[in-house]
Protein backbone atom coordinates (compact mmCIF):
# COMPACT_ATOMS: atom_id res chain seq x y z
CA UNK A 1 -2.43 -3.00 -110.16
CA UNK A 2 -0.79 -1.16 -107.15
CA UNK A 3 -0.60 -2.30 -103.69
CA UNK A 4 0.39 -1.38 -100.50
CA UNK A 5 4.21 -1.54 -99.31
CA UNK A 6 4.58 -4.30 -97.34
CA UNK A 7 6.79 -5.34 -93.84
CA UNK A 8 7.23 -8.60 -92.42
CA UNK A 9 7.50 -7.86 -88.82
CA UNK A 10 8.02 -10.61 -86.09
CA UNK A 11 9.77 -11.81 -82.91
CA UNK A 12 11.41 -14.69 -83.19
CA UNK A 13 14.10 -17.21 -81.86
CA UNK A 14 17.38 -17.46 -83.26
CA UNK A 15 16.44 -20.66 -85.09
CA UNK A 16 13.72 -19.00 -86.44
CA UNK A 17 10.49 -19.94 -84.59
CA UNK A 18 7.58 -17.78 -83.56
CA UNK A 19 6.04 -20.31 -81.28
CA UNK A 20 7.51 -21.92 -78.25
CA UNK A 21 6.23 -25.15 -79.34
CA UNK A 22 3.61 -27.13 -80.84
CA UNK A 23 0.59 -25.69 -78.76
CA UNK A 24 -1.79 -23.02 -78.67
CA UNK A 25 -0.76 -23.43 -74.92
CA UNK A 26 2.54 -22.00 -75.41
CA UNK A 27 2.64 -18.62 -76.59
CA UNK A 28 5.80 -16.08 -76.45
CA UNK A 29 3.68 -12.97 -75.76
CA UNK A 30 2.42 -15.06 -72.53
CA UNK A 31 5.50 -16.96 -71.86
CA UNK A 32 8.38 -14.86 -72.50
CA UNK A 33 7.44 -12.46 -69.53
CA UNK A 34 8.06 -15.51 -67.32
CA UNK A 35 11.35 -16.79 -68.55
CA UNK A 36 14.66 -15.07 -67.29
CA UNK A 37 16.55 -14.41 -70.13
CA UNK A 38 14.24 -13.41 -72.29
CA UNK A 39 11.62 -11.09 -69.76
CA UNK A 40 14.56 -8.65 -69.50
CA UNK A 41 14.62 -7.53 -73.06
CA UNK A 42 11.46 -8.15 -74.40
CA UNK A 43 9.86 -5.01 -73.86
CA UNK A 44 11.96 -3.77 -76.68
CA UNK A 45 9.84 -5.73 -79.05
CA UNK A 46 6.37 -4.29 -78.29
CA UNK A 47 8.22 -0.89 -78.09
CA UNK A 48 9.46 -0.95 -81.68
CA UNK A 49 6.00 -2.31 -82.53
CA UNK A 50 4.51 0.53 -81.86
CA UNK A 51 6.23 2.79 -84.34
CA UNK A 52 5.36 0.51 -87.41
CA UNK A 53 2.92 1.09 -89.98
CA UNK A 54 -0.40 2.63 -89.67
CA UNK A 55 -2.09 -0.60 -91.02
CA UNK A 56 -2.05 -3.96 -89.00
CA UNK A 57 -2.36 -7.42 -91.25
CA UNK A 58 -2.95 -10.18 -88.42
CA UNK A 59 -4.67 -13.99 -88.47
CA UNK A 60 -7.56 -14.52 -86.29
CA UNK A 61 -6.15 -17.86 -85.29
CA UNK A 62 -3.33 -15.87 -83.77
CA UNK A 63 -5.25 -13.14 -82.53
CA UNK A 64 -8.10 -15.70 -80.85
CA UNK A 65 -4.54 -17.42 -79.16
CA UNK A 66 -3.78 -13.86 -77.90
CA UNK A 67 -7.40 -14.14 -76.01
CA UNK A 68 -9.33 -11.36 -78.29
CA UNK A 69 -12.07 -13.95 -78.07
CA UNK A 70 -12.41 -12.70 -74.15
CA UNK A 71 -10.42 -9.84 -74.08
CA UNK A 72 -11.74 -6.51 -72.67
CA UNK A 73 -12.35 -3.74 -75.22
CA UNK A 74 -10.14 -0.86 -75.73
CA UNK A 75 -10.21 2.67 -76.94
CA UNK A 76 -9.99 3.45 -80.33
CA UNK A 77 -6.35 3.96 -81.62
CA UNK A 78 -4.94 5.43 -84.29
CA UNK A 79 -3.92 1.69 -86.60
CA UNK A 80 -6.27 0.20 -88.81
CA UNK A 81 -6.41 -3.53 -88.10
CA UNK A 82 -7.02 -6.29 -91.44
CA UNK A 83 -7.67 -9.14 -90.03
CA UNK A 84 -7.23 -12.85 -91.84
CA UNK A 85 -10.01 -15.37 -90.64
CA UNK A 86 -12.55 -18.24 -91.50
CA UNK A 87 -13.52 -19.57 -88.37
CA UNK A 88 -11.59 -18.29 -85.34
CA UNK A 89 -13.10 -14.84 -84.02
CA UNK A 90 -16.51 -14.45 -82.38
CA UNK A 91 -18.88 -11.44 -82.45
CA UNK A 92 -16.83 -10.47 -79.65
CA UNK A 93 -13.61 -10.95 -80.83
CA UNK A 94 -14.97 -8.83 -83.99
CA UNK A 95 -16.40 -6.02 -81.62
CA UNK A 96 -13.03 -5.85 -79.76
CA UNK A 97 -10.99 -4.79 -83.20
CA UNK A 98 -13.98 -2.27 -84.73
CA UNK A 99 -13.83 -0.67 -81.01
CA UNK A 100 -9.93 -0.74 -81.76
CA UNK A 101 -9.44 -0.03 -84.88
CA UNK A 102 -9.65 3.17 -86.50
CA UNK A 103 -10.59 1.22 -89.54
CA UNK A 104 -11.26 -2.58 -89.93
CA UNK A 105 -11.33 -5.15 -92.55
CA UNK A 106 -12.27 -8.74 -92.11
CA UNK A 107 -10.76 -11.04 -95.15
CA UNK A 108 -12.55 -14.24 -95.07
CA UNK A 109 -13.78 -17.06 -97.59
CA UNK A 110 -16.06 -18.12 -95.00
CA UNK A 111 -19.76 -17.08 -96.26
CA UNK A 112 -21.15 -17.97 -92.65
CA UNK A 113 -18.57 -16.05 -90.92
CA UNK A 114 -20.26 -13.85 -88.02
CA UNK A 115 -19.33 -10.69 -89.33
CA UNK A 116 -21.84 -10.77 -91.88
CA UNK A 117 -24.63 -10.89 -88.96
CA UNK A 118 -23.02 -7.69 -87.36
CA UNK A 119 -23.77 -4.13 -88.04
CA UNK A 120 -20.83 -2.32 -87.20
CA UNK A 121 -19.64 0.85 -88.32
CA UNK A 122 -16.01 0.51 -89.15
CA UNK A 123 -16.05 -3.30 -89.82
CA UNK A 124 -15.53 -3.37 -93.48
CA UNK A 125 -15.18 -7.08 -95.77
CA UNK A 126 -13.17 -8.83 -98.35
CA UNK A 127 -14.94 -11.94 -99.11
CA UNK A 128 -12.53 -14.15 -101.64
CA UNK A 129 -13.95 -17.91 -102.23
CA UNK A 130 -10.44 -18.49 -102.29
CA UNK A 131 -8.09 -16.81 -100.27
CA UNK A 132 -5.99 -14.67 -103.19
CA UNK A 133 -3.32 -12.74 -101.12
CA UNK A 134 -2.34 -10.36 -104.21
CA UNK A 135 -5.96 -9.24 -105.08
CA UNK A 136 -6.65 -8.45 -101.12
CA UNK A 137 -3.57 -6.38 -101.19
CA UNK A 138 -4.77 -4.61 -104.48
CA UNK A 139 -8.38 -3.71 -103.17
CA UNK A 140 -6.77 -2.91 -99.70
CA UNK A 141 -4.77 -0.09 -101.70
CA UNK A 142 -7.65 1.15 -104.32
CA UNK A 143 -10.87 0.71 -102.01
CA UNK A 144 -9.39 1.56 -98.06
CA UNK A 145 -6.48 4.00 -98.99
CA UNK A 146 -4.07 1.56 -97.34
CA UNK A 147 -0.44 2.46 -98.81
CA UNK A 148 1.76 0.41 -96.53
CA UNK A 149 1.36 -2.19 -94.26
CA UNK A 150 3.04 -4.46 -91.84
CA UNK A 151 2.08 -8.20 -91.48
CA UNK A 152 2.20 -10.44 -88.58
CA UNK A 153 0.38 -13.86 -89.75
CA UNK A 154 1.74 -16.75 -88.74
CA UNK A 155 4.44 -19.38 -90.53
CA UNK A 156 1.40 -21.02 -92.65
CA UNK A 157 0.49 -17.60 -94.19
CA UNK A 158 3.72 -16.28 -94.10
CA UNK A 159 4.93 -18.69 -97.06
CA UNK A 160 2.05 -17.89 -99.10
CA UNK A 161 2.69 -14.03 -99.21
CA UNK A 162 6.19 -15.10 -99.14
CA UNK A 163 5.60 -17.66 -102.59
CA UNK A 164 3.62 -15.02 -104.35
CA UNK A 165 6.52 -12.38 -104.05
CA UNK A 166 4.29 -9.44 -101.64
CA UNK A 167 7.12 -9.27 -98.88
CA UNK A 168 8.70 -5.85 -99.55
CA UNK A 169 10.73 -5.75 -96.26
CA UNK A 170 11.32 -8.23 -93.40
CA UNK A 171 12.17 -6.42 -89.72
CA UNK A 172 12.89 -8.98 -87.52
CA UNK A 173 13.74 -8.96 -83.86
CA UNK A 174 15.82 -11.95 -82.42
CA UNK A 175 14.76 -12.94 -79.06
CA UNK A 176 18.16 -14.82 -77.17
CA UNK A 177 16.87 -18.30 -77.45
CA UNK A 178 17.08 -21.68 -79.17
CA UNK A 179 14.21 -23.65 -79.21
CA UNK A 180 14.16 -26.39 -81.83
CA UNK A 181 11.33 -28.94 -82.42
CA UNK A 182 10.36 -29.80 -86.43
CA UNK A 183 6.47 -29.26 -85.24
CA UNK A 184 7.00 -25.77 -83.72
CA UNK A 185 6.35 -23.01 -86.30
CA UNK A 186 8.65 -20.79 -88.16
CA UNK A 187 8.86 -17.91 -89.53
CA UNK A 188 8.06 -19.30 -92.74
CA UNK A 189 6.09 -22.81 -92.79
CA UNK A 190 4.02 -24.56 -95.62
CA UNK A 191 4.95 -26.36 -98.48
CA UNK A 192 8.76 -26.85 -99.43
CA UNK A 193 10.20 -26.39 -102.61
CA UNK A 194 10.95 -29.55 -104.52
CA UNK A 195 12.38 -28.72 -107.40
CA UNK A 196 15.35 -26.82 -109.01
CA UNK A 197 12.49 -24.58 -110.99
CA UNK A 198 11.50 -23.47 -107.97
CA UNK A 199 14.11 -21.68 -106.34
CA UNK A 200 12.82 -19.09 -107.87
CA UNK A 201 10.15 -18.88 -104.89
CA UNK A 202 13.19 -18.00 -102.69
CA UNK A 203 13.09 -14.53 -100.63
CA UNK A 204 16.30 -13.58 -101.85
CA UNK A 205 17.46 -10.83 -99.09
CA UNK A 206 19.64 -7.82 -99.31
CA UNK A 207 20.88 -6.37 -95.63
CA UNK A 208 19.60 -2.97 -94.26
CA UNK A 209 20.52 -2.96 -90.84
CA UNK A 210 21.61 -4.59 -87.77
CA UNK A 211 20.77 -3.40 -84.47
CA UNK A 212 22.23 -4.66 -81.27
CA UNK A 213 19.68 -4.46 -78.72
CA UNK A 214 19.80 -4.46 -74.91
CA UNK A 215 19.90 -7.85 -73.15
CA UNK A 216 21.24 -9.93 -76.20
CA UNK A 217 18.25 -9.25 -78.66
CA UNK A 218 18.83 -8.11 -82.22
CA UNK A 219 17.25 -6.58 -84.92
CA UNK A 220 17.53 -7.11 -88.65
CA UNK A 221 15.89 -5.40 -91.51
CA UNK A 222 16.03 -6.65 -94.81
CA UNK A 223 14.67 -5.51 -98.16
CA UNK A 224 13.41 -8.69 -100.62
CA UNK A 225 15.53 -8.65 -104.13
CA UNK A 226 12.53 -9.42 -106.24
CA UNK A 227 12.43 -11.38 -109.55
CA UNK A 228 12.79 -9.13 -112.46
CA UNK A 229 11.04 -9.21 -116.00
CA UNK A 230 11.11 -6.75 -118.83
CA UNK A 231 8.27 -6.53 -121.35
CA UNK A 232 6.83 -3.95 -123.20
CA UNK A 233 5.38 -1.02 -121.63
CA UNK A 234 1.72 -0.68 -121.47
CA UNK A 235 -0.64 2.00 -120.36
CA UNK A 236 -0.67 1.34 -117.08
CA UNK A 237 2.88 1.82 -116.45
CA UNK A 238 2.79 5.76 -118.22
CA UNK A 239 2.59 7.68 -115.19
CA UNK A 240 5.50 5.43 -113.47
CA UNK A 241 7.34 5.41 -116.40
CA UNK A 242 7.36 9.21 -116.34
CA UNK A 243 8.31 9.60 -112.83
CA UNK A 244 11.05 7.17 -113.53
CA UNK A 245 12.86 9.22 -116.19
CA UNK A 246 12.19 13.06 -114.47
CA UNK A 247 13.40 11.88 -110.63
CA UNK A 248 16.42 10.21 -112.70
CA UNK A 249 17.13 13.55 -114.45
CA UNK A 250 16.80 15.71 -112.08
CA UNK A 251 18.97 13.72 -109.32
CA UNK A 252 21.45 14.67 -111.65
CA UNK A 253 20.48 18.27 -112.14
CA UNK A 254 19.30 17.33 -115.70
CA UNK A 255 15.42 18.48 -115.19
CA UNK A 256 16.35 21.29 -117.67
CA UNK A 257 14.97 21.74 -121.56
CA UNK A 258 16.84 20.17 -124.10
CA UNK A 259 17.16 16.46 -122.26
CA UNK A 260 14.30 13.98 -122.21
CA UNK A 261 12.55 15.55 -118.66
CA UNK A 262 10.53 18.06 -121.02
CA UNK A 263 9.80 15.06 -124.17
CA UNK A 264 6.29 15.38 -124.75
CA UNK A 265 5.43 11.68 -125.20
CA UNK A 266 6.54 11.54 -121.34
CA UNK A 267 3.29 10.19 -119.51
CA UNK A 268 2.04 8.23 -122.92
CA UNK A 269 4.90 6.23 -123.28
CA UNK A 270 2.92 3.12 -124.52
CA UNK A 271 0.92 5.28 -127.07
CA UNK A 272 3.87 6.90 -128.14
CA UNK A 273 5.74 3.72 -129.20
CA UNK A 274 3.36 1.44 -130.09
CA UNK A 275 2.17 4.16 -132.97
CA UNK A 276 5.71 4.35 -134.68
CA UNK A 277 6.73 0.98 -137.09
CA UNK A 278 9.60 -1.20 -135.90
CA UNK A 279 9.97 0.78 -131.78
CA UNK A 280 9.25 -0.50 -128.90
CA UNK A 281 9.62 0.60 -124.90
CA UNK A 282 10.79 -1.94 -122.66
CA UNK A 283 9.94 -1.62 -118.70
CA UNK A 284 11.94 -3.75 -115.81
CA UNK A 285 9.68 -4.23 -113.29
CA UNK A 286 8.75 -6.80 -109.94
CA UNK A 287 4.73 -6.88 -111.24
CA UNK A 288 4.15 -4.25 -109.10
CA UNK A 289 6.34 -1.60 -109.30
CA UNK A 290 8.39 -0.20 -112.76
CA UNK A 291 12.15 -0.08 -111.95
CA UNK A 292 13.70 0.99 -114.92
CA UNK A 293 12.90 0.99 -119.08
CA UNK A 294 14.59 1.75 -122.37
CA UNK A 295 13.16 2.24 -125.89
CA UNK A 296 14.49 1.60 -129.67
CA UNK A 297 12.56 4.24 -131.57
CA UNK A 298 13.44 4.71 -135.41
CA UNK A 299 15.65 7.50 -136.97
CA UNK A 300 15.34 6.62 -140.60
CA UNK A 301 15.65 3.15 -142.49
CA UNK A 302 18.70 1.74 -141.45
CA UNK A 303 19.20 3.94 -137.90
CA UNK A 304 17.10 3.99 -134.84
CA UNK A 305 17.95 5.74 -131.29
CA UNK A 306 18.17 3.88 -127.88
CA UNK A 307 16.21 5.98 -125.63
CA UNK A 308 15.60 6.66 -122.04
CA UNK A 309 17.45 3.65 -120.50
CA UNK A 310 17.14 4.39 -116.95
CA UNK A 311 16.91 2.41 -113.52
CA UNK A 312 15.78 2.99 -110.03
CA UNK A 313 18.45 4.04 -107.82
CA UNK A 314 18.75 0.80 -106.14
CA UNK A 315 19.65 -1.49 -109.31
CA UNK A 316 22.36 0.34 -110.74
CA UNK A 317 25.08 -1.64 -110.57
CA UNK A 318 23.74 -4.63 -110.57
CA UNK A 319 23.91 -5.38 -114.09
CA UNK A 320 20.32 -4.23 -115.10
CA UNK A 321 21.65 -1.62 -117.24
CA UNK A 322 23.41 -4.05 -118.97
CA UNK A 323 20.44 -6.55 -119.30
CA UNK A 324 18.15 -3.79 -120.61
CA UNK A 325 20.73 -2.81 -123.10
CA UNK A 326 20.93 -6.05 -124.36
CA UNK A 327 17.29 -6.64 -124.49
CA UNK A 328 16.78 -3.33 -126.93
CA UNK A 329 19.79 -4.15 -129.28
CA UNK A 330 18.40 -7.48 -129.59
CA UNK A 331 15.59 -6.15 -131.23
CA UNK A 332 17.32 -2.92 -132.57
CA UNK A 333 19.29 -6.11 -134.81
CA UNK A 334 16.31 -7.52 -136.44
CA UNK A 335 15.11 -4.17 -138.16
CA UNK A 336 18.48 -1.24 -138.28
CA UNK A 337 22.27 -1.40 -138.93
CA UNK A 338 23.09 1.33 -136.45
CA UNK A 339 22.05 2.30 -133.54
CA UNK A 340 22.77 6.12 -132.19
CA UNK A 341 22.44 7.67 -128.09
CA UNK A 342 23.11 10.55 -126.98
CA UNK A 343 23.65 11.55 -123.03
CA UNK A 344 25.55 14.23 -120.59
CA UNK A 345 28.69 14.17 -119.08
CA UNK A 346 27.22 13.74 -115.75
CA UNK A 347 25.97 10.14 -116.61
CA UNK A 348 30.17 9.10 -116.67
CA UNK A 349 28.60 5.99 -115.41
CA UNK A 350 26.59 5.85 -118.63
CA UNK A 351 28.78 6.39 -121.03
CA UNK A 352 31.39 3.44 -119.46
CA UNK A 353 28.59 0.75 -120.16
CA UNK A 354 28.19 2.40 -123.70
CA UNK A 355 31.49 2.14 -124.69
CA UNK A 356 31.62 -1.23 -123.13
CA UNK A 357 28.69 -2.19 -125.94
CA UNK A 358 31.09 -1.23 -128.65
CA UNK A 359 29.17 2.54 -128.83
CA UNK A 360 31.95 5.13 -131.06
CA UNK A 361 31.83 8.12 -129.66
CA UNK A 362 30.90 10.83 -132.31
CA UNK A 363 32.93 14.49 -132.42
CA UNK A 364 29.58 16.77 -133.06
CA UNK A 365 25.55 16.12 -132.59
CA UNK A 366 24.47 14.70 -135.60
CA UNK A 367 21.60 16.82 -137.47
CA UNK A 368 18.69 14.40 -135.64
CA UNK A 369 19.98 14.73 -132.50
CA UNK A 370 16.58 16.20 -130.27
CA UNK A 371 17.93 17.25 -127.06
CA UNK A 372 20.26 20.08 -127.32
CA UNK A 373 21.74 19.67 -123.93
CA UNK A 374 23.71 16.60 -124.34
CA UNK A 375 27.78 16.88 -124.67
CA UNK A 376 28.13 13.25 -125.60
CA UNK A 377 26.62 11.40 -128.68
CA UNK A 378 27.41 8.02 -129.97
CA UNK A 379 26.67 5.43 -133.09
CA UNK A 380 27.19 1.32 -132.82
CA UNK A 381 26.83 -0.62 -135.99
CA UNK A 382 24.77 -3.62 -135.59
């Protein structure tokens, strides 16, 4: 199921904590204005805030720390607030985001929670028995419209989104400061990992940007390198699939007849396959978005045709081509003893990873060949 795009945005030390110790006391939004060193720079912070997404994920334990609890209300605004909380908001607290908010969702597993007693307009709720991060996302997307989103929850919740793989970006801004303390929460808290099968939990990070701000503050953005899988495609992945294949086409000028941007099974990719004997399409995808795909569909007895291998523009050269090539010849093995592609001269990048599988190069389009407008066609025995 789709979900919103998610951010990660926070302020935080350089030893990555978001508190300035271990009590709802201390509090860098209150604090920070009062410490020379930090005051001087800050508002750079709640400037860069302000041009995030249109959508708002927060905790109500934070929030009620902020003082929402006894805050005065404020005019409606343009960002739609979702806020995360069992027992921490009052009716008041409540009030002050609807009156905010120019939408508002209340996620809570607590049946008893106040909202429920309130008749409010705009305040809209997910009630999970269990908090399920992945299915609030999901329903956020399909039922409120909400395509991205930037999250500010605290350490605790952090690691759960964090566990379950729905970071998409992390923009952090480093306040000048060391402040230590194995009770004081970070930017990611809960459970550790305890295990080598685990690691696989990690945020693995690839660099964006880094922005030297005024007064010694920084900020990074990052983009999470998700964990990977390939499996078959299935009907849910046929519109994706199709985009996949025509914005990979035509970013090479190649969205013209006679290549694969005008194939009719395009946008029934899983039908298409699944009704031919011994094919298969194979999509590489982070379980919520597809990222690249190839097929093995059959020729005749002993050939069959790699087809469509292509990968989102951020992959290639990683070795995903590779992987997904592998994966189809593996099967290709079991039931051919060749294996034929054809492609365009402007793929050169293409064609070096074919030759590299042992792919002979052929002089003239065989009499199969489909798409008239490739220059290049090739045959691998098995």
């Amino acid at each position: 199921m789709p979900r919103p795009i998610t951010t990660l945005f926070m302020l935080m030390s350089l030893d990555g904590k978001i508190s300035l110790g271990n009590s709802d006391s201390l509090d860098f939004d209150k604090d920070f204005p009062q410490i020379s060193g930090l005051k001087e720079g800050l508002h750079q912070y709640y400037e860069i805030e302000q041009t995030t997404d249109l959508w708002s994920m927060n905790s109500g334990r934070v929030q009620a720390k902020m003082g929402v609890n006894e805050a005065e209300f404020m005019e409606k605004g343009p960002v739609s607030f979702v806020i995360l909380d069992n027992s921490h908001l009052t009716a008041h607290g409540l009030e002050y985001f609807a009156r905010k908010s120019k939408n508002f969702v209340l996620v809570t597993s607590n049946p008893e929670h106040p909202a429920f007693g309130m008749n409010i307009e705009n305040l809209n709720i997910i009630f999970q028995e269990k908090f399920n991060p992945r299915k609030m996302l999901e329903k956020l997307y399909s039922d409120y419209g909400c395509e991205r989103v930037t999250i500010q929850t605290g350490g605790t919740l952090n690691e759960i989104f964090l566990r379950e793989q729905l970071f998409d970006y992390i923009d952090i801004v480093v306040a000048p400061v060391l402040i230590g303390g194995k009770d004081t929460s970070s930017l990611i808290d809960g459970s550790s990992l305890n295990s080598v099968d685990e690691l696989k939990k990690l945020g693995i990070l690839q660099l964006q940007s880094c922005e030297q701000l005024e007064n010694s503050y920084l900020r990074l953005k990052y983009k999470l390198i998700k964990n990977l899988t390939i499996r078959p495609v299935e009907p849910k992945d046929d519109a994706a699939v199709k985009n996949l294949v025509q914005q990979s086409l035509k970013e090479f000028g190649l969205d013209t007849p006679g290549t694969a941007y005008f194939d009719p099974e395009l946008g029934k990719m899983a039908e298409h396959y699944q009704a031919a004997e011994k094919a298969q399409y194979w999509v590489l995808t982070d379980d919520t978005h597809i990222l690249g795909g190839v097929g093995i569909f059959p020729i005749n007895a002993t050939t069959c045709e790699v087809q469509k291998l292509y990968l989102n523009t951020e992959l290639r050269g990683r070795g995903w081509g590779g992987k997904l090539m592998n994966h189809a010849l593996d099967f290709a093995k079991q039931h051919y003893q060749y294996a034929y592609l054809d492609t365009r001269s402007e793929l050169s990048n293409a064609i070096g990873m074919y030759k590299s599988f042992g792919f002979k190069e052929l002089e003239a389009a065989p009499e199969h060949a489909i798409h008239n407008y490739m220059d290049h066609w090739f045959i691998k025995e098995l």
